[in-house]
Protein backbone atom coordinates (compact mmCIF):
# COMPACT_ATOMS: atom_id res chain seq x y z
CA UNK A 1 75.63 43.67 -3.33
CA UNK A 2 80.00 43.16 -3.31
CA UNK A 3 79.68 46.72 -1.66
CA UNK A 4 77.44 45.77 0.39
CA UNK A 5 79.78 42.54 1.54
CA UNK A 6 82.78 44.16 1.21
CA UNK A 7 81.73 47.48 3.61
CA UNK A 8 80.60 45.08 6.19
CA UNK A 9 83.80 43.03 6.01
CA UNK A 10 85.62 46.00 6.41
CA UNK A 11 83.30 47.00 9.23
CA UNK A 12 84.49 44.03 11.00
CA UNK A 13 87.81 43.74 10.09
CA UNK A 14 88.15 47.30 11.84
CA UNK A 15 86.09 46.11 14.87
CA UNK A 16 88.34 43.02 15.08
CA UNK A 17 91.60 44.91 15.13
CA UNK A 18 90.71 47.78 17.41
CA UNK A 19 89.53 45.15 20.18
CA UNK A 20 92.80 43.24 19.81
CA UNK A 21 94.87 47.01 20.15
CA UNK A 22 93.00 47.68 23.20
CA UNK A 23 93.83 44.40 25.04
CA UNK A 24 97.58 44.75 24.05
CA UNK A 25 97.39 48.56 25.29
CA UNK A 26 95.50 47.39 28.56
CA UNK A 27 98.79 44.32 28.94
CA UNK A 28 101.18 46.75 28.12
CA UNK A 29 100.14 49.09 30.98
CA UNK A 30 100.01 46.25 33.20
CA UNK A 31 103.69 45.27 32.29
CA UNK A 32 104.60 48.74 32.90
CA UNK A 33 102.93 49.09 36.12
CA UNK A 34 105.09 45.91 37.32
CA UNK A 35 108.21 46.96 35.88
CA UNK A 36 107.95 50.69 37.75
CA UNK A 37 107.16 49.15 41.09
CA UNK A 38 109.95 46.47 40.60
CA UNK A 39 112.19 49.00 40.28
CA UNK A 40 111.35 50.59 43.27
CA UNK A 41 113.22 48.77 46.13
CA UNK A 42 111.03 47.53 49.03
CA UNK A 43 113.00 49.78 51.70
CA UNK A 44 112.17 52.67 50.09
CA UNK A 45 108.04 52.72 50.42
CA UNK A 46 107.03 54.41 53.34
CA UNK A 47 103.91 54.86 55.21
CA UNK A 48 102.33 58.38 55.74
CA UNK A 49 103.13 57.97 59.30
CA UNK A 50 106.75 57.61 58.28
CA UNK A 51 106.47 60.71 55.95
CA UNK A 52 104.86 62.77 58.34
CA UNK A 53 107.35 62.06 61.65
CA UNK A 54 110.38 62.69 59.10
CA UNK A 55 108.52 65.94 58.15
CA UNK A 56 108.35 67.27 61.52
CA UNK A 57 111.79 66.45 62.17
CA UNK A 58 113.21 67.91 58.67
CA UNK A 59 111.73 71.52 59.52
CA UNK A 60 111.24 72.14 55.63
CA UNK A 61 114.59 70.79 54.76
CA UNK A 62 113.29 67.54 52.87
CA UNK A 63 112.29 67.38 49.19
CA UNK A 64 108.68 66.74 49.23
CA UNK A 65 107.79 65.50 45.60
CA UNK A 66 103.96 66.09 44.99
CA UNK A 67 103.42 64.94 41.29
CA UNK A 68 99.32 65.52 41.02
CA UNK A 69 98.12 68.18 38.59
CA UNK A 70 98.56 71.18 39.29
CA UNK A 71 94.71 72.18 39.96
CA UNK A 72 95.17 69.38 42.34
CA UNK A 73 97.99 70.57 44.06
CA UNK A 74 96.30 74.37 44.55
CA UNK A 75 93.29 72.66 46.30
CA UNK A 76 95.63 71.15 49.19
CA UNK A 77 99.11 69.64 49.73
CA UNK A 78 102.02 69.03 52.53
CA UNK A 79 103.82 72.50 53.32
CA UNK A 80 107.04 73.17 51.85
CA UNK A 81 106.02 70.30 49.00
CA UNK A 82 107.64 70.94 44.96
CA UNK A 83 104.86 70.38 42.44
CA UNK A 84 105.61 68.34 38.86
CA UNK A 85 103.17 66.97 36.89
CA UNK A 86 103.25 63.14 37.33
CA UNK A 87 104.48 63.24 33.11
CA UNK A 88 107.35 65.21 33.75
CA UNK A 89 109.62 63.41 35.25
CA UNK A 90 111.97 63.81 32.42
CA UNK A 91 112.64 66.94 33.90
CA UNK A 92 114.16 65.62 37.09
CA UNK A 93 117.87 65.77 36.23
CA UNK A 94 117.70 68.91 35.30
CA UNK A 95 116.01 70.01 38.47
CA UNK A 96 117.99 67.90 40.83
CA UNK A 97 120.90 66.50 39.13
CA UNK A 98 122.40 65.07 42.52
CA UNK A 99 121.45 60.99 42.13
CA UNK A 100 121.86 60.86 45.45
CA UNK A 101 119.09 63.61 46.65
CA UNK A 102 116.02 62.22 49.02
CA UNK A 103 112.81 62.75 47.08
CA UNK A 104 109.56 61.90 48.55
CA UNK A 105 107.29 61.15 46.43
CA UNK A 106 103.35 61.21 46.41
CA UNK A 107 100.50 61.69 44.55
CA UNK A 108 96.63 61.28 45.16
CA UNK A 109 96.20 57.98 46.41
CA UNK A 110 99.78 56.55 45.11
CA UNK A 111 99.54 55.45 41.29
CA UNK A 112 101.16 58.09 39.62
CA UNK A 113 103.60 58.31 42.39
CA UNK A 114 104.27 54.43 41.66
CA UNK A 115 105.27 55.69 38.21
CA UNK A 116 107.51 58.50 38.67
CA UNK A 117 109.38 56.58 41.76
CA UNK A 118 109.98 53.81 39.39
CA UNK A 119 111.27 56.64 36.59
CA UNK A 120 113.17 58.13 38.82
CA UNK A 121 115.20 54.93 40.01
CA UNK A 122 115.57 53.63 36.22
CA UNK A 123 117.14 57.24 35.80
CA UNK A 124 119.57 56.57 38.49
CA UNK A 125 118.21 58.11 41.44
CA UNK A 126 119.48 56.21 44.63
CA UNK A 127 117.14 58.04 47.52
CA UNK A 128 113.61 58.33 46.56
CA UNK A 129 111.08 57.08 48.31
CA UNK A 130 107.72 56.05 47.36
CA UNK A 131 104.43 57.09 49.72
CA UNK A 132 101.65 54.88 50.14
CA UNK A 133 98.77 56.34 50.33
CA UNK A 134 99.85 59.41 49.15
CA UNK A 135 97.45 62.74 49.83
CA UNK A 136 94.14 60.87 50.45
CA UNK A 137 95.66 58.80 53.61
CA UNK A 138 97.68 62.02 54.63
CA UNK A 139 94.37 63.59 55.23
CA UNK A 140 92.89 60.79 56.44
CA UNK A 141 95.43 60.88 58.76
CA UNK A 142 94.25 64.28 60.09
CA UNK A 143 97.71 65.32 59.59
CA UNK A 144 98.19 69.54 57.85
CA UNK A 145 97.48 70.17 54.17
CA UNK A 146 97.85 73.74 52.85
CA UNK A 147 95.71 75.52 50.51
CA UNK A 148 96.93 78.57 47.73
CA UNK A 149 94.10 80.38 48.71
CA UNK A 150 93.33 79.40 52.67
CA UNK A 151 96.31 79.09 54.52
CA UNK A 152 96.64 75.79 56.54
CA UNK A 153 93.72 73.36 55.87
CA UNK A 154 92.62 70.56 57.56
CA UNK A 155 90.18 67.65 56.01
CA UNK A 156 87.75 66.28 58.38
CA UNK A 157 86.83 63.61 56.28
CA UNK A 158 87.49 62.30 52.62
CA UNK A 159 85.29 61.40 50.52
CA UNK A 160 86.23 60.03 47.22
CA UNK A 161 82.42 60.83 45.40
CA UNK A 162 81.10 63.88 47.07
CA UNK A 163 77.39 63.99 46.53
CA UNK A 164 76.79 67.95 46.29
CA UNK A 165 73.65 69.89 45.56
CA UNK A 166 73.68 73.14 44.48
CA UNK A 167 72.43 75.66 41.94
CA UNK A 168 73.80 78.15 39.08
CA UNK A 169 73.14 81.75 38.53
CA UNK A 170 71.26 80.64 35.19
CA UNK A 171 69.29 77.97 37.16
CA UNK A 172 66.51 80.43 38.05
């Protein structure tokens, strides 16, 4: 019976601390999240309209900062973009060491972008700009994507949960 008592106290000791490590992890992100994007000064988030009239001014000679996966990336991004993982950005310096270099940054919709702005500017960088909206309102925009495998790509329309039917080989 003490087994019995004692398993079950354990049981919910357990239950009791995991719960109060998930809320703390859940806080902490949000604290993060706040401290990136106050980092990031307000001057330096720009619309995709912005991005996209400096793009077709720059003729390829911006840095275009695309920090999706790269699957992601393969499947469609802005011409002449770099790809880095959105974790990476510990890699930066060594990549551009120049603090004063103008990054654009984006990502899917503009969350991990939020991140690796706010990284860059806490390592020191002085020109990087944040895109809101990133990829999703660049197509939504109708404005030119590029695809590894297509050439020039252009999405007609986004949808965020695309409700596909279709059938394997083995479905026979």
């Amino acid at each position: 019976m003490k087994r019995v008592f004692f398993c079950l106290a354990l049981m919910l000791c357990f239950c009791a601390i995991s719960t109060v490590s998930f809320a703390d992890t859940k806080e902490g992100e949000k604290a993060f999240v706040t401290e990136m994007k106050t980092a990031i000064p307000a001057d330096r988030i720009i619309s995709v309209d912005a991005l996209h009239s400096k793009w077709e001014k720059a003729e390829g000679k911006i840095i275009l900062l695309d920090v999706r996966t790269e699957a992601e990336f393969d499947c469609g991004h802005i011409i002449n973009s770099n790809n880095i993982d959105s974790g990476h950005a510990y890699t930066m310096p060594k990549i551009f060491p120049d603090a004063n270099t103008e990054i654009y940054v984006y990502c899917r919709t503009q969350h991990r972008a939020t991140y690796f702005t706010g990284m860059l500017y806490k390592y020191g960088y002085k020109n990087v700009y944040l895109v809101e909206g990133g990829i999703v309102g660049w197509a939504e925009k109708g404005y030119p994507l590029v695809n590894k495998y297509m050439g020039e790509i252009k999405v007609t329309k986004y949808e965020k949960e695309l409700k596909e039917e279709y059938q394997h080989r083995d479905d026979k």
